[in-house]
C-alpha atoms as a PDB file:
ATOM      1  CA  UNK A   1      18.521  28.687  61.845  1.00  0.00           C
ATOM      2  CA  UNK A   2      18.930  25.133  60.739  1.00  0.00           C
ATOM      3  CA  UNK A   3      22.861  23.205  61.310  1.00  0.00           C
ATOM      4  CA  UNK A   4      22.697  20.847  58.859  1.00  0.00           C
ATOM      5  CA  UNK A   5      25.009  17.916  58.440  1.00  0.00           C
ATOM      6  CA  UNK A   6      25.375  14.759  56.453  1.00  0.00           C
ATOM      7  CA  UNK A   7      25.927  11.443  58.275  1.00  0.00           C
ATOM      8  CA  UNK A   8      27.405   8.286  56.008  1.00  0.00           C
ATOM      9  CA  UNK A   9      29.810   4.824  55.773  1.00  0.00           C
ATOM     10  CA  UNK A  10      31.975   3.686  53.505  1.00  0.00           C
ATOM     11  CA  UNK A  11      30.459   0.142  52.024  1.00  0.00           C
ATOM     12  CA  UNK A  12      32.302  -2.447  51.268  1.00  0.00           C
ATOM     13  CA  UNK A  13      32.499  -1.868  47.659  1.00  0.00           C
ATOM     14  CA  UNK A  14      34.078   1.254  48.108  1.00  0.00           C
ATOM     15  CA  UNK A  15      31.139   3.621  47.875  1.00  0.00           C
ATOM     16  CA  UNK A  16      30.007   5.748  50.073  1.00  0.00           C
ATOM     17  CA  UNK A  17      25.624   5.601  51.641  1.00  0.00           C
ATOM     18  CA  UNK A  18      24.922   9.361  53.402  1.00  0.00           C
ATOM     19  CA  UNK A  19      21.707  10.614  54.279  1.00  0.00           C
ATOM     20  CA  UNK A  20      20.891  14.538  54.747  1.00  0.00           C
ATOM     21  CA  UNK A  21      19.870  15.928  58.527  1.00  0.00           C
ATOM     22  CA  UNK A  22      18.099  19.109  58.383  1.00  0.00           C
ATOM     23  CA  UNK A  23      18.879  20.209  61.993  1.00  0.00           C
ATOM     24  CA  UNK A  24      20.698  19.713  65.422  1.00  0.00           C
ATOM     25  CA  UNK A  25      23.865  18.857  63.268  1.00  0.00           C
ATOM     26  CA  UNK A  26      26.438  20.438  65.353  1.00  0.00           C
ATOM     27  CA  UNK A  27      28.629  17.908  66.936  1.00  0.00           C
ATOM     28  CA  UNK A  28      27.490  17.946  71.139  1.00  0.00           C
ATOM     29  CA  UNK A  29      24.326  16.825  69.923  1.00  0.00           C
ATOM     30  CA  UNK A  30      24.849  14.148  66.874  1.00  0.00           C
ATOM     31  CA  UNK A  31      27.768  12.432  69.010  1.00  0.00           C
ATOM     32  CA  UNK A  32      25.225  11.881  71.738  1.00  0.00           C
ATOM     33  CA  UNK A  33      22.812  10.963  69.234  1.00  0.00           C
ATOM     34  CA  UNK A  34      24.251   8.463  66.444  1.00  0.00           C
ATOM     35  CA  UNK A  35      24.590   4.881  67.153  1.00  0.00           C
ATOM     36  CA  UNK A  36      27.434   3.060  68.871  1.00  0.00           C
ATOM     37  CA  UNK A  37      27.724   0.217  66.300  1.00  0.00           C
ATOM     38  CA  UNK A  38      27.769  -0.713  62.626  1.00  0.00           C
ATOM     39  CA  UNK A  39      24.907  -2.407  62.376  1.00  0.00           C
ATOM     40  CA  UNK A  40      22.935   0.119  63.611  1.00  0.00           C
ATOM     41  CA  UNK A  41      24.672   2.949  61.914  1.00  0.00           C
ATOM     42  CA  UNK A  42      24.091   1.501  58.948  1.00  0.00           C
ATOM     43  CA  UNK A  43      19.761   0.387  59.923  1.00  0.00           C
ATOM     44  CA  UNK A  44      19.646   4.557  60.585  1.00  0.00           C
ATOM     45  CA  UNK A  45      21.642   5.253  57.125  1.00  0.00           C
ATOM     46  CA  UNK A  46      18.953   2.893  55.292  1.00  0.00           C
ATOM     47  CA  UNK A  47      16.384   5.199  56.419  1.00  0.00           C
ATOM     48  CA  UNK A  48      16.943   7.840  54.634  1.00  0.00           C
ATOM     49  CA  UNK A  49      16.950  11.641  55.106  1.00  0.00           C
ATOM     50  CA  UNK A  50      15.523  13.480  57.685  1.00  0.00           C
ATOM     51  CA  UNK A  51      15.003  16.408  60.298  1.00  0.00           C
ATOM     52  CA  UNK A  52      17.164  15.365  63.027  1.00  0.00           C
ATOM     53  CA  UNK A  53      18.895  12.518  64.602  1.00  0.00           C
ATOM     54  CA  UNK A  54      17.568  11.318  68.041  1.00  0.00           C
ATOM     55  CA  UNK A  55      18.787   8.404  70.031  1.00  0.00           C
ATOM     56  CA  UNK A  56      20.033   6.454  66.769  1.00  0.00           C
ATOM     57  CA  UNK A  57      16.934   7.380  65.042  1.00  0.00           C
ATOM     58  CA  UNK A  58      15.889   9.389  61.718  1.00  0.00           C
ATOM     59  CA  UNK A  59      13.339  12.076  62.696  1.00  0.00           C
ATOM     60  CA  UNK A  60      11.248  12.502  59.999  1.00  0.00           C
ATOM     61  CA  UNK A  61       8.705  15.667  59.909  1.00  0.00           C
ATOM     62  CA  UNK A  62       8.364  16.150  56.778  1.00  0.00           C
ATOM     63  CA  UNK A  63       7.178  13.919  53.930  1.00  0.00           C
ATOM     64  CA  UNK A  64       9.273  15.136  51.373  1.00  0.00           C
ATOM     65  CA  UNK A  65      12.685  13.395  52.967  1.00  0.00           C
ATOM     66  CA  UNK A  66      14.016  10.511  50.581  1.00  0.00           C
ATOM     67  CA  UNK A  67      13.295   7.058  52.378  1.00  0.00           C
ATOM     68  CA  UNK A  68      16.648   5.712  51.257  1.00  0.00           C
ATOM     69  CA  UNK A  69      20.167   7.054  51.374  1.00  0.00           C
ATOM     70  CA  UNK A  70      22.095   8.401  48.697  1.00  0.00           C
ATOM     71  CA  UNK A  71      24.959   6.584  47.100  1.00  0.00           C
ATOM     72  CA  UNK A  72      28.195   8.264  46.007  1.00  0.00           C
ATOM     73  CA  UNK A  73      30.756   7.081  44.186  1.00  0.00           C
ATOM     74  CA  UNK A  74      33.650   8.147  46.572  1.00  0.00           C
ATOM     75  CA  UNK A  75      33.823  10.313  49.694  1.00  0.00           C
ATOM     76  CA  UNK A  76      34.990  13.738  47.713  1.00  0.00           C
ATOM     77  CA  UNK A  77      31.786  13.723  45.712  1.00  0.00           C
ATOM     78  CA  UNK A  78      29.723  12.903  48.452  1.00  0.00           C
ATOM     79  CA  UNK A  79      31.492  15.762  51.079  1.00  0.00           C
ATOM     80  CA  UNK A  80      31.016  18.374  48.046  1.00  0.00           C
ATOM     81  CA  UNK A  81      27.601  17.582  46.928  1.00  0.00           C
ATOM     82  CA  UNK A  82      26.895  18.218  50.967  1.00  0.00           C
ATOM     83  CA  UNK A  83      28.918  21.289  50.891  1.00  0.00           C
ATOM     84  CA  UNK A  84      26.977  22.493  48.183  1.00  0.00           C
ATOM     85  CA  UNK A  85      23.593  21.888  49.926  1.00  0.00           C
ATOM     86  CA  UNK A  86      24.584  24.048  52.791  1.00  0.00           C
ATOM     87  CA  UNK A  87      25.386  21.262  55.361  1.00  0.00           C
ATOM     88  CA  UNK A  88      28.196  22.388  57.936  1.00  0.00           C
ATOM     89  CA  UNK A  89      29.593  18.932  59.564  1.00  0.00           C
ATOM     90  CA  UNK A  90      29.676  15.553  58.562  1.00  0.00           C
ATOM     91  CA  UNK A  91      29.232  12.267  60.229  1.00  0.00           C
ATOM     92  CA  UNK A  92      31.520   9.310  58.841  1.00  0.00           C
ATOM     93  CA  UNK A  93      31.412   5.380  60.820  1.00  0.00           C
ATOM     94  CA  UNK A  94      35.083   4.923  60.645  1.00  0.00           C
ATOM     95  CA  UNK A  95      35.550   1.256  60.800  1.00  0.00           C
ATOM     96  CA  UNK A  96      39.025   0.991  61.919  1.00  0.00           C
ATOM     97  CA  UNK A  97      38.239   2.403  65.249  1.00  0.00           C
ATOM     98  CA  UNK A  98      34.467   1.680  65.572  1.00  0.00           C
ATOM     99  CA  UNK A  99      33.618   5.386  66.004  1.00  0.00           C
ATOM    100  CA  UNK A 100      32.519   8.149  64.046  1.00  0.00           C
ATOM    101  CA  UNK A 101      34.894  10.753  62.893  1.00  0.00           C
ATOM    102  CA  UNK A 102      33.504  14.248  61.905  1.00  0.00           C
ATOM    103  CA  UNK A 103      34.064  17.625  60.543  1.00  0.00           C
ATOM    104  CA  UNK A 104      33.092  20.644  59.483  1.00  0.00           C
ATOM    105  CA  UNK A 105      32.611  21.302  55.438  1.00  0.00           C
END
């Protein structure tokens, strides 16, 4: 069975860009996984969905995965909208500490 998480950042407008990860989403392997800096946080974000997350990159095996990430308008909608699609943790670059907090949903 699939752990699914979302992984996003807050832009500087105030909106929030998360993509969907199919599996590996629990945290020992994302924090090993997801970049160690904005900029390329944010170069993985802009590529979309995908099946996992390995060394900073989107894996994607299937063609169906959107190649861009989804905007929301704040960081409720985007959580719930996650929720709803069964994902169990999410990924958020916080930029106050230059790290990624996480949860579960």
């Amino acid at each position: 069975m699939s752990t699914r998480s979302t992984v996003g950042m807050k832009t500087e407008d105030g909106k929030f860009l998360a993509i969907y990860v199919h599996y590996d989403g629990y945290p020992e392997h994302m924090l090993e996984n997801l970049p160690e800096n904005k900029e390329d946080a944010l170069d993985m974000i802009m590529n979309g969905d995908g099946s996992g997350i390995d060394q900073g990159e989107v894996i994607k095996t299937v063609s169906n995965y959107k190649n861009s990430p989804s905007v929301y308008e704040t960081q409720y909608s985007w959580l719930s909208n996650m929720k709803e699609s069964w994902c169990e943790y999410y990924y958020l670059w916080d930029e106050d500490t230059n790290s990624w907090k996480y949860g579960n949903l």
